[in-house]
Protein backbone atom coordinates (compact mmCIF):
# COMPACT_ATOMS: atom_id res chain seq x y z
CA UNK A 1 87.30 76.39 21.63
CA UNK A 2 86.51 73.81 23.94
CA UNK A 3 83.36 73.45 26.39
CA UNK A 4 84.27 73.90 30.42
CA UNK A 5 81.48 71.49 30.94
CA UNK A 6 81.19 67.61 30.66
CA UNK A 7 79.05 66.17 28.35
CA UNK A 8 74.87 66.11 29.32
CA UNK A 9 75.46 62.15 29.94
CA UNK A 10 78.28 62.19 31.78
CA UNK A 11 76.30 64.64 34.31
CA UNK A 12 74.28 62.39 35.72
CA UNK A 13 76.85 60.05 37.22
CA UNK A 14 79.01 62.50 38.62
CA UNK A 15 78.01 63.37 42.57
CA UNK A 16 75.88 66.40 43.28
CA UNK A 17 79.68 67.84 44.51
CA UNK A 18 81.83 67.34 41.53
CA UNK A 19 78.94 69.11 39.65
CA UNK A 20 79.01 71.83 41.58
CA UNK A 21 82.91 72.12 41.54
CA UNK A 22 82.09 72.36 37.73
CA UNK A 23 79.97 74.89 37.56
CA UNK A 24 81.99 77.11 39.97
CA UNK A 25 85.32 76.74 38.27
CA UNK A 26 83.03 77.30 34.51
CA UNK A 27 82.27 80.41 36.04
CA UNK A 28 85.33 81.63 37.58
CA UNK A 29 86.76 81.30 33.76
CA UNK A 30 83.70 82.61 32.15
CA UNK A 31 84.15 85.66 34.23
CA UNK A 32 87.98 86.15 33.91
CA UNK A 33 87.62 86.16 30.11
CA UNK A 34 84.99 88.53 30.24
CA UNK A 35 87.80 90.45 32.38
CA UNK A 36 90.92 90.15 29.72
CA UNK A 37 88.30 91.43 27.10
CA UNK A 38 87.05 94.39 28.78
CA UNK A 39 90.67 95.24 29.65
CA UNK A 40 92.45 94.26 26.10
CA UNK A 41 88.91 96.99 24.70
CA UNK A 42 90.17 99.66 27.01
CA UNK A 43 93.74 99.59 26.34
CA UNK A 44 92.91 99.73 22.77
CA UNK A 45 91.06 102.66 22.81
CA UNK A 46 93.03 104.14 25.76
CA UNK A 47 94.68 106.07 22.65
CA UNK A 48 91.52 107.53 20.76
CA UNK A 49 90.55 110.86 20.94
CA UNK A 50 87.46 112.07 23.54
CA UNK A 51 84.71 112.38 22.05
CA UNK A 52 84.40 116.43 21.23
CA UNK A 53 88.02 116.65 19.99
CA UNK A 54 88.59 117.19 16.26
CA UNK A 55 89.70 113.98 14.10
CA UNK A 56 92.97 113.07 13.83
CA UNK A 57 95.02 115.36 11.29
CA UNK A 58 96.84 112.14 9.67
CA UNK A 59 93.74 110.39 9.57
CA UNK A 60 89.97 110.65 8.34
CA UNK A 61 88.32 113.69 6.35
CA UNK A 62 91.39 113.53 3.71
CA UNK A 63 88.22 115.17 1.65
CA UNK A 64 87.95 118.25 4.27
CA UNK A 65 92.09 118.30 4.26
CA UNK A 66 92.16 118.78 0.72
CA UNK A 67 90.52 122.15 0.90
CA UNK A 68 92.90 124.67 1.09
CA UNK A 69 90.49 127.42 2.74
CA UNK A 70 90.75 128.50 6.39
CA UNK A 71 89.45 126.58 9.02
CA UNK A 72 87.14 128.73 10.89
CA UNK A 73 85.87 127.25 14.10
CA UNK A 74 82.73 128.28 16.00
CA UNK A 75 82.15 128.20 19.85
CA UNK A 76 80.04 125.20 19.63
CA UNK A 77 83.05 123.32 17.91
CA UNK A 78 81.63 123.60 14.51
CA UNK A 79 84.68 124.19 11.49
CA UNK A 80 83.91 125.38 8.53
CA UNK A 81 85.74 126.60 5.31
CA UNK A 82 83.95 128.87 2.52
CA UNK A 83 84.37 127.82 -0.67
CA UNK A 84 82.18 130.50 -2.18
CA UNK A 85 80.89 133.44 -0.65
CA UNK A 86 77.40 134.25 -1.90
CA UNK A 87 75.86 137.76 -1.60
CA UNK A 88 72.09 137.11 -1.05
CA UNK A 89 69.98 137.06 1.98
CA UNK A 90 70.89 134.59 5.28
CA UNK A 91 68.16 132.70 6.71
CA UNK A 92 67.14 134.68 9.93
CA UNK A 93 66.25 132.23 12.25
CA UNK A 94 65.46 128.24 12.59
CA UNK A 95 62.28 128.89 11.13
CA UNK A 96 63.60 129.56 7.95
CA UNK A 97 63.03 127.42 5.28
CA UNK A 98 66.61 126.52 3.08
CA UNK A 99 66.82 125.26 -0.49
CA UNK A 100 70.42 123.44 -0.34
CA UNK A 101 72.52 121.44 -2.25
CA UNK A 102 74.93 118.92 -0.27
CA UNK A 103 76.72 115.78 -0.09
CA UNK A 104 77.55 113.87 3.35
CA UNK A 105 80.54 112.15 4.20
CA UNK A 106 82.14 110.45 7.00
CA UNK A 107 85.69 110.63 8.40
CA UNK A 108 86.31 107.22 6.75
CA UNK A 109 85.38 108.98 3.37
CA UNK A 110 81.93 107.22 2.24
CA UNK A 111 79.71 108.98 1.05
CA UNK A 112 76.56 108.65 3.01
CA UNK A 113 73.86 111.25 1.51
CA UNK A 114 73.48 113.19 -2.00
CA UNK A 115 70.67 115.23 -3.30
CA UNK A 116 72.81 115.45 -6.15
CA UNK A 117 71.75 111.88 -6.88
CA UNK A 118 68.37 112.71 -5.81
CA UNK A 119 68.27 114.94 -9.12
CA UNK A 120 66.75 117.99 -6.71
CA UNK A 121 67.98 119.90 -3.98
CA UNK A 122 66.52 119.58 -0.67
CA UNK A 123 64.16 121.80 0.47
CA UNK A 124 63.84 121.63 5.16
CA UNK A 125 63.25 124.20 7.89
CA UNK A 126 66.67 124.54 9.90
CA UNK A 127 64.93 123.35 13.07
CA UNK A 128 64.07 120.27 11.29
CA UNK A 129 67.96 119.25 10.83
CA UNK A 130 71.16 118.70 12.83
CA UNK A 131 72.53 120.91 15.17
CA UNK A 132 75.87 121.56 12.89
CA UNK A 133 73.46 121.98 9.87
CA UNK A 134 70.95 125.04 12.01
CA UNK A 135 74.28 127.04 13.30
CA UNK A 136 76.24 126.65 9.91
CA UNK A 137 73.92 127.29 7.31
CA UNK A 138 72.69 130.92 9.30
CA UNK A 139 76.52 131.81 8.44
CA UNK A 140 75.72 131.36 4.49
CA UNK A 141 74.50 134.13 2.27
CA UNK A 142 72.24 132.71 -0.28
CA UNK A 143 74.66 131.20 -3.00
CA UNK A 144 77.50 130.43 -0.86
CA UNK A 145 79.13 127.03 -0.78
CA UNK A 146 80.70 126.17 2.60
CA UNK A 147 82.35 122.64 3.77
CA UNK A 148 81.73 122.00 7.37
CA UNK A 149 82.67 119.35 9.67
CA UNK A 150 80.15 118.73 12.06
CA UNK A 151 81.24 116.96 15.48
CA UNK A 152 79.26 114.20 17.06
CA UNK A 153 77.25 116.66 19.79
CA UNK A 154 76.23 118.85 17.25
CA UNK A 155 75.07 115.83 15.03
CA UNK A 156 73.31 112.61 16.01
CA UNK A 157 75.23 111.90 18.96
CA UNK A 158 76.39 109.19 21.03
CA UNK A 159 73.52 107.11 18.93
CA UNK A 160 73.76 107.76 15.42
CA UNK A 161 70.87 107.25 13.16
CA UNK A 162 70.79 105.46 9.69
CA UNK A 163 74.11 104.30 7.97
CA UNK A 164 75.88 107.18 10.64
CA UNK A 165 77.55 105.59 13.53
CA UNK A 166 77.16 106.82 17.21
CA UNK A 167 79.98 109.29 18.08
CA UNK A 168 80.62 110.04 14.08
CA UNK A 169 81.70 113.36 12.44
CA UNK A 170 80.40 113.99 9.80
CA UNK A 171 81.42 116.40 6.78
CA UNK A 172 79.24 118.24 4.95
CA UNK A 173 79.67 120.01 1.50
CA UNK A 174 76.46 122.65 1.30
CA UNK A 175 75.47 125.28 -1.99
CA UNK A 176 72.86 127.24 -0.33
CA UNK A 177 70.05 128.21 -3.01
CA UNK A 178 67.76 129.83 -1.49
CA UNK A 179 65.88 130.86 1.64
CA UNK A 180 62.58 131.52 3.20
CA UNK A 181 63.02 133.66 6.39
């Protein structure tokens, strides 16, 4: 892509005017293709879903649409299906201290966290984790195994943290071991 300027040398022989002619007309361009960009980025997204609405059914999570449990659905927005239903204790509270199993995905399908390749499970206090995780693991009984799918306001949000995007869902595969209430 060309330059809208002339070359350094040639500035200094062209009249304080012609520069200036130049440097308005550089602008005027610079600021119309800054224009057709921010107006080609908005049609293209004029399609996507709001942020807050579920994923497209065609689309991501094929993982979470190969489950063939019922989607419950919270009042936060939080969906979950049970896989298992234990019969031991649920934690209490957010001060309760889980001992969990899980693997993470995103709607694109990676795989973004294991503690099954950690070789342990992961022992946290529900305060200490997302939003999604402190509402849906109070619903398990000790030796349950739910899948949920955790929107982006009851995860990390508009600014994402790690290898998570800003605005991702995220899906969540959780065997509840134990718990400390």
């Amino acid at each position: 892509m060309g330059r809208f300027t002339l070359n350094p040398e040639d500035r200094m022989t062209q009249p304080v005017h012609a520069r200036n002619i130049l440097t308005f007309a550089s602008l005027a361009l610079l600021l119309a293709g800054l224009f057709a960009v921010a107006t080609a980025t908005a049609n293209e997204f004029a399609d996507e879903p709001a942020v807050g609405a579920p994923p497209p059914s065609e689309q991501g999570f094929k993982r979470w649409h190969g489950y063939s449990q019922e989607v419950h659905t919270t009042e936060s927005g939080l969906q979950y299906k049970v896989i298992k239903m234990g019969t031991g204790p649920k934690p209490e509270s957010r001060k309760s201290k889980v001992t969990v199993l899980y693997r993470g995905f995103l709607e694109d399908g990676r795989q973004f966290d294991t503690t099954y390749e950690w070789g342990e499970p992961l022992v946290i206090q529900l305060r200490k984790t997302v939003e999604g995780w402190e509402e849906g693991i109070q619903l398990m009984p000790v030796d349950s195994k739910f899948v949920f799918l955790i929107p982006p306001e009851l995860g990390y949000g508009k600014r994402g943290r790690g290898p998570i995007p800003g605005n991702a869902w995220m899906m969540f595969e959780i065997h509840l071991l134990d718990v400390k209430n």
